[in-house]
C-alpha atoms as a PDB file:
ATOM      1  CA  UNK A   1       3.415  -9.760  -0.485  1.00  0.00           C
ATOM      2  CA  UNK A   2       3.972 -12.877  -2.714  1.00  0.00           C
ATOM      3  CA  UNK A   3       6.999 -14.616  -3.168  1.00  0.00           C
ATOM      4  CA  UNK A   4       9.148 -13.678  -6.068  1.00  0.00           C
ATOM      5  CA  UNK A   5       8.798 -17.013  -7.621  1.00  0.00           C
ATOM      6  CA  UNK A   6       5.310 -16.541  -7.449  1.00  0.00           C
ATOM      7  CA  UNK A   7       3.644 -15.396 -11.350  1.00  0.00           C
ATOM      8  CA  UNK A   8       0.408 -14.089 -10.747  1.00  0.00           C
ATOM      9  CA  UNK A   9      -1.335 -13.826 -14.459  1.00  0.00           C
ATOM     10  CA  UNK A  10      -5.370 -12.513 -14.519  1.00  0.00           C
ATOM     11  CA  UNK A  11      -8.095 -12.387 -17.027  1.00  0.00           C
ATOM     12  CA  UNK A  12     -10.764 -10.542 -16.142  1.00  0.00           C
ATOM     13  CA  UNK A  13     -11.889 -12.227 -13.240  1.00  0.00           C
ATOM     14  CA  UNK A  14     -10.368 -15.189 -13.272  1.00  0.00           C
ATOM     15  CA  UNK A  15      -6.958 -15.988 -13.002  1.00  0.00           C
ATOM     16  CA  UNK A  16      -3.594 -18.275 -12.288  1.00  0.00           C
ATOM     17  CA  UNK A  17      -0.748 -18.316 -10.325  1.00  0.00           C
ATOM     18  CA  UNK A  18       2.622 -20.224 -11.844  1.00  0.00           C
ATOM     19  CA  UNK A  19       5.189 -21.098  -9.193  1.00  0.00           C
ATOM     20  CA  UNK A  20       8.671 -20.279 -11.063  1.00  0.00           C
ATOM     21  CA  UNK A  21      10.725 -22.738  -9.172  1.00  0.00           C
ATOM     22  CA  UNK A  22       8.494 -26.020 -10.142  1.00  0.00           C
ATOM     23  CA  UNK A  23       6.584 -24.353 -13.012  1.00  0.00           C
ATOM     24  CA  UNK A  24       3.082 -25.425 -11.628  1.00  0.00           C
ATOM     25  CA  UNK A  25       0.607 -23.483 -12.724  1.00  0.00           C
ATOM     26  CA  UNK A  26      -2.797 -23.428 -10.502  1.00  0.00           C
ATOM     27  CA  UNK A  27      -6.081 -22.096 -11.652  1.00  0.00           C
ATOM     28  CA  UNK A  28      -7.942 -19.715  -9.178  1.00  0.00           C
ATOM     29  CA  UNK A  29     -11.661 -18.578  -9.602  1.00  0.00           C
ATOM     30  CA  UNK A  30     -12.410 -14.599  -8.634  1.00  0.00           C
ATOM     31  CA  UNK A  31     -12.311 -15.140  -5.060  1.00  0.00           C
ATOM     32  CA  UNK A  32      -8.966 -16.837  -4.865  1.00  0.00           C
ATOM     33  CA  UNK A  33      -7.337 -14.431  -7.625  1.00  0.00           C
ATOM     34  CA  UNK A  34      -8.783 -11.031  -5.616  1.00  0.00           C
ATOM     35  CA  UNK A  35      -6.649 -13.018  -2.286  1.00  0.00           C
ATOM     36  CA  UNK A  36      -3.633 -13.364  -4.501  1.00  0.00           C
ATOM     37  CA  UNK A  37      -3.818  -9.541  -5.634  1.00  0.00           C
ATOM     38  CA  UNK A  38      -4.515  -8.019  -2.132  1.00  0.00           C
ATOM     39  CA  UNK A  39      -1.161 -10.112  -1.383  1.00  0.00           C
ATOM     40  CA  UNK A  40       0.254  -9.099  -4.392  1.00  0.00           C
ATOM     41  CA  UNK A  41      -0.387  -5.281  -3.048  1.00  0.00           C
ATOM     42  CA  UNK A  42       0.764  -5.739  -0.108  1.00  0.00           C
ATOM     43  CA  UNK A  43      -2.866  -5.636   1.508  1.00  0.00           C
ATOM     44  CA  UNK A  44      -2.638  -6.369   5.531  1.00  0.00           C
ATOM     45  CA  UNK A  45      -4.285  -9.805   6.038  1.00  0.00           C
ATOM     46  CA  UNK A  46      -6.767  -8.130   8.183  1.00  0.00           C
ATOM     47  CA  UNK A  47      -8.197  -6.303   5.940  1.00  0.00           C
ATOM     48  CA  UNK A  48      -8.381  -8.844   3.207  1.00  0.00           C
ATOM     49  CA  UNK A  49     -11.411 -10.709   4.665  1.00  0.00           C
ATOM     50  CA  UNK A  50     -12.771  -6.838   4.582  1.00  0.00           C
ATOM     51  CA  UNK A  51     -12.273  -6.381   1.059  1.00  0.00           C
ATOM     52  CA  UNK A  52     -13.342  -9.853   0.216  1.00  0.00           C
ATOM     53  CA  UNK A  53     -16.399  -9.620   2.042  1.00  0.00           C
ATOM     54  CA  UNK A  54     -17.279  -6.087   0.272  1.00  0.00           C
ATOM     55  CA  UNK A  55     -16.425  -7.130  -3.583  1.00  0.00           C
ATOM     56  CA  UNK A  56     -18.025 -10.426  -3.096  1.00  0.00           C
ATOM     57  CA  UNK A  57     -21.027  -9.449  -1.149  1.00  0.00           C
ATOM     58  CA  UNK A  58     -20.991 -11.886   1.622  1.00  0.00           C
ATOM     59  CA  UNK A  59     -20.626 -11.696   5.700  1.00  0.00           C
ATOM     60  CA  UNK A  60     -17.358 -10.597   7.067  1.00  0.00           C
ATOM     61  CA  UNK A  61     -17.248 -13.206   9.063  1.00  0.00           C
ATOM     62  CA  UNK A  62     -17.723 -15.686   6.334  1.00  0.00           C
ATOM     63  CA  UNK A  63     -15.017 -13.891   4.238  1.00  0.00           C
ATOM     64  CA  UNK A  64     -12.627 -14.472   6.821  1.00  0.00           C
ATOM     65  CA  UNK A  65     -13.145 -18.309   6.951  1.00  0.00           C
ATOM     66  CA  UNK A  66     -13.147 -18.562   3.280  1.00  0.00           C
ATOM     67  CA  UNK A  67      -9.779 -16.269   2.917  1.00  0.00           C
ATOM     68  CA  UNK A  68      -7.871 -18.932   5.843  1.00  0.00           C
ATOM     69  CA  UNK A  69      -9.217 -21.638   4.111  1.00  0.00           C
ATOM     70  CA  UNK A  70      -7.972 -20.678   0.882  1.00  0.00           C
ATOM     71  CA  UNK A  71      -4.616 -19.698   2.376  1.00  0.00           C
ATOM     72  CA  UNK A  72      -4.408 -22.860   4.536  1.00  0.00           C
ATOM     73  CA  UNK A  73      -4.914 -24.753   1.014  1.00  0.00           C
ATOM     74  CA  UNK A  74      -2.174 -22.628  -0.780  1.00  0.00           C
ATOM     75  CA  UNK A  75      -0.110 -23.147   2.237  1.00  0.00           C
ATOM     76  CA  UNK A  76      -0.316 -26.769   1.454  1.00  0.00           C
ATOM     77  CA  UNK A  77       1.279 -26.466  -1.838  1.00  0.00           C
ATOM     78  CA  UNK A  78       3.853 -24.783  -0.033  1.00  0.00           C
ATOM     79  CA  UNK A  79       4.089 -22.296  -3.134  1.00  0.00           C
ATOM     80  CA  UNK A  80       3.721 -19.326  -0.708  1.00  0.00           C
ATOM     81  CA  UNK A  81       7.265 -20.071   1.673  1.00  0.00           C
END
């Protein structure tokens, strides 16, 4: 799940995410906003890379890497805690 203060906003397939508390807003290509709205739905992370991997048409095990990498990078912004 995301974070309350989390405000995930999508058009078509592209998207952004505002954090409430500093009112950043980040831009996120398809890849990143599909991530945000498996979250959002309470997808298991496991399964994520699955779905990612599927929509996007690419290895599992290259969806994986690409879903920790973009988690490790939101992680940074600390926006997810």
């Amino acid at each position: 799940m995301l974070p309350t203060h989390i405000k995930l906003n999508s058009d078509g397939d592209r998207g952004f995410f505002i954090d409430l508390r500093t009112g950043e807003l980040y831009k996120l290509n398809n890849s990143g906003l599909r991530i945000l709205q498996c979250l959002q739905a309470g997808t298991p992370m496991d399964q994520i890379s699955d779905i990612i991997a599927a929509e996007f048409d690419v290895d599992k095990s290259r969806a994986a890497e690409d879903v920790n990498y973009f988690l490790e990078r939101i992680n940074a912004l600390e926006t997810l805690q």
